[in-house]
C-alpha atoms as a PDB file:
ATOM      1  CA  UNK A   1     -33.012 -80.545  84.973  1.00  0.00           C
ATOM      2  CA  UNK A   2     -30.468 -80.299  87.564  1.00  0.00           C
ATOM      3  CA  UNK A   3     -28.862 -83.707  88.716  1.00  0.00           C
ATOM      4  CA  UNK A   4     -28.405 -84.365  92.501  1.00  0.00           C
ATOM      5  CA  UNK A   5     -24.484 -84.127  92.219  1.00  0.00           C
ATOM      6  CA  UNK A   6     -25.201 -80.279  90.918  1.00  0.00           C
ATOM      7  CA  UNK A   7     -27.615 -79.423  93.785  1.00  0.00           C
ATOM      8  CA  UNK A   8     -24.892 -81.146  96.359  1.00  0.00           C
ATOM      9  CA  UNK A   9     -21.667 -79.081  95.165  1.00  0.00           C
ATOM     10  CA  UNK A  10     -24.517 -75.872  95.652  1.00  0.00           C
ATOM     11  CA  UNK A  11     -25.228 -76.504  98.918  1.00  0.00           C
ATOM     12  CA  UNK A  12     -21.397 -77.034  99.997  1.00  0.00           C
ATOM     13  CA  UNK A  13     -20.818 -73.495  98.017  1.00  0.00           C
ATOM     14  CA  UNK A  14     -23.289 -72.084 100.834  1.00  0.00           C
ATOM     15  CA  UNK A  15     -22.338 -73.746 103.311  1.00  0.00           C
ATOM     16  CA  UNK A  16     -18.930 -72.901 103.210  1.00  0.00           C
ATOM     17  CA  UNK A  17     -20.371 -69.189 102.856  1.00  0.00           C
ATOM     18  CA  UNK A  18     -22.413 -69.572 105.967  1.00  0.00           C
ATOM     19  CA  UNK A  19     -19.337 -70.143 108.096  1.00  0.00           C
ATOM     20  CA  UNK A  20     -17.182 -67.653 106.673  1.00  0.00           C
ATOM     21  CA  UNK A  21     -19.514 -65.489 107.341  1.00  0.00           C
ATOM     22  CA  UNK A  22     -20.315 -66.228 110.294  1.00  0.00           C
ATOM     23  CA  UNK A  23     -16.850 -66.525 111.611  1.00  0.00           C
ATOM     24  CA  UNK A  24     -15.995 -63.041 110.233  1.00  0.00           C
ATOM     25  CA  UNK A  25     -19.059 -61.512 112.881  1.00  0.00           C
ATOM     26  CA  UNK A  26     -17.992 -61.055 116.703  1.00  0.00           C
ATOM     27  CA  UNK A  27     -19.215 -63.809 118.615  1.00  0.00           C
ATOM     28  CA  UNK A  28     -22.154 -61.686 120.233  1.00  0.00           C
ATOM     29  CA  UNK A  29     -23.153 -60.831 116.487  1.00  0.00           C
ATOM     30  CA  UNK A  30     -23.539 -64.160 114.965  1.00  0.00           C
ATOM     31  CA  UNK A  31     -26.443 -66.114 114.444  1.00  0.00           C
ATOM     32  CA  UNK A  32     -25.706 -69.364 114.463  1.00  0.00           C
ATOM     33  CA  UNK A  33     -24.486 -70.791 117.832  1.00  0.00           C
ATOM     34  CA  UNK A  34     -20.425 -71.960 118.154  1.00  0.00           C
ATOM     35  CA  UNK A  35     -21.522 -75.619 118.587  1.00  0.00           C
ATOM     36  CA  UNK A  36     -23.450 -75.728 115.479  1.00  0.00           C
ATOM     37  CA  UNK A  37     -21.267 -73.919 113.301  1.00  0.00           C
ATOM     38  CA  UNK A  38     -18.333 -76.213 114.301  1.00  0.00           C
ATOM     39  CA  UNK A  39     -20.130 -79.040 113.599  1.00  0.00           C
ATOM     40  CA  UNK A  40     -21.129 -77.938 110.118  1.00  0.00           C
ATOM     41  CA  UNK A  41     -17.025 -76.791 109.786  1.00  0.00           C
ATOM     42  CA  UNK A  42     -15.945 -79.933 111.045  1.00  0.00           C
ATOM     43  CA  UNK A  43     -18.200 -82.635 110.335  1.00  0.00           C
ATOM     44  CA  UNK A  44     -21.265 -82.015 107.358  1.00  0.00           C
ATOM     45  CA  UNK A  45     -18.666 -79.556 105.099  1.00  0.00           C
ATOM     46  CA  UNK A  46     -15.475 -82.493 105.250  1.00  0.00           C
ATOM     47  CA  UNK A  47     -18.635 -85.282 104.477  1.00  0.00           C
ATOM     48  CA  UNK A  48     -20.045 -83.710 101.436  1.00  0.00           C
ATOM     49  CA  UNK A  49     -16.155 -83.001 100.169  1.00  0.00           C
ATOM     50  CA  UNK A  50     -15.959 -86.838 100.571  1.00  0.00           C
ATOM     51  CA  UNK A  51     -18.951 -86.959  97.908  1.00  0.00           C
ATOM     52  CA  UNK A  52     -18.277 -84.402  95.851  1.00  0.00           C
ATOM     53  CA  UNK A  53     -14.281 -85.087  95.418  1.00  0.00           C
ATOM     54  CA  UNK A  54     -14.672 -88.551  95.060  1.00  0.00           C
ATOM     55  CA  UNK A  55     -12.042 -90.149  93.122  1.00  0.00           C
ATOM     56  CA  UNK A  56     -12.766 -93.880  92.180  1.00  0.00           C
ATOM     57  CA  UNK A  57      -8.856 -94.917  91.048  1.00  0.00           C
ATOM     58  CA  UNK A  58      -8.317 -97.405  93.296  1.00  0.00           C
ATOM     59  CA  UNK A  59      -5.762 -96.291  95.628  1.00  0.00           C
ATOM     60  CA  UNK A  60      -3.657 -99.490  95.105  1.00  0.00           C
ATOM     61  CA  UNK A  61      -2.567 -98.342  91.873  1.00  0.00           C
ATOM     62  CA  UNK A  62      -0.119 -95.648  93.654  1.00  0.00           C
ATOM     63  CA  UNK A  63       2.849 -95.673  95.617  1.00  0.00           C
ATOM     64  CA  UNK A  64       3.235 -95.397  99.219  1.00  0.00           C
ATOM     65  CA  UNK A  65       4.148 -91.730  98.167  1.00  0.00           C
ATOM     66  CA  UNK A  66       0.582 -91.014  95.683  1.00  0.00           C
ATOM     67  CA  UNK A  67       2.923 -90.168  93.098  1.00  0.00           C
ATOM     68  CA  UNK A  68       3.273 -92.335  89.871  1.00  0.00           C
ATOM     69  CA  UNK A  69       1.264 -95.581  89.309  1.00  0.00           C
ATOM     70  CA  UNK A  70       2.648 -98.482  90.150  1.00  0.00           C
ATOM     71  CA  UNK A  71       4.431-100.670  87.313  1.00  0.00           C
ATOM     72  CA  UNK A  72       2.013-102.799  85.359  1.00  0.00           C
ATOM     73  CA  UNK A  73       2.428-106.741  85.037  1.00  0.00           C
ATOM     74  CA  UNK A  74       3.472-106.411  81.394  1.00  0.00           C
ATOM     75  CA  UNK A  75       6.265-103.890  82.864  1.00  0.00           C
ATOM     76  CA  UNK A  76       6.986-106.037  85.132  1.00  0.00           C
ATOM     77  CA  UNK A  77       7.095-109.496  82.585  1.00  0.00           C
ATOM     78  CA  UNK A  78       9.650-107.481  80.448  1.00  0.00           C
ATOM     79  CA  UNK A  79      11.440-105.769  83.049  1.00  0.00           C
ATOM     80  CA  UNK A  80      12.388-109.413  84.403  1.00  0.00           C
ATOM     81  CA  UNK A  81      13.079-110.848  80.718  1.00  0.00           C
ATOM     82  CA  UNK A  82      15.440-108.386  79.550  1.00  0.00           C
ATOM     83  CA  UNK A  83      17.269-108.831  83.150  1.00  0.00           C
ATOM     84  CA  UNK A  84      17.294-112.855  82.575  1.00  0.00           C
ATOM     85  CA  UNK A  85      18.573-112.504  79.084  1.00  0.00           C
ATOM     86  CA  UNK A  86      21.606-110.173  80.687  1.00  0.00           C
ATOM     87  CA  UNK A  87      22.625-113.109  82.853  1.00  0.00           C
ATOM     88  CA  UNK A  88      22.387-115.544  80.149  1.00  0.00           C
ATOM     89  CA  UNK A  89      24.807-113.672  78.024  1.00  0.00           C
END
């Protein structure tokens, strides 16, 4: 059985295939016509990345920068404890 996700990630494989070969012929030698292989370069291969390197961490976990996650609330709680007990002493 092969799942849908499986069949999807083949079909980007040969797509992506299809244009660089394509864009390796002279123009008078391809097959496909320069409208239709932009729009699969442009607009069907960047929509089935989309799918296939789909990441489901919400992006407000990360900084501005998409570097380390953000503190957590218990970080936080402590952080602002041990800083109140400093001005206390």
């Amino acid at each position: 059985m092969e799942y849908s996700l499986t069949k999807l990630e083949n079909i980007y494989k040969e797509l992506k295939e299809i244009v660089d070969y394509e864009n390796k012929l002279h123009m008078m030698d391809q097959t496909l016509n320069q409208i239709d292989l932009s729009k699969i370069e442009d607009e069907i291969i960047p929509a089935i990345e989309e799918i296939i390197y789909y990441d489901p961490t919400p992006q407000y976990l990360y900084d501005n920068d998409g570097g380390e996650p953000a503190i957590s609330a218990e970080q936080m709680h402590s952080g602002a404890w041990k800083q109140h007990q400093e001005f206390h002493s």
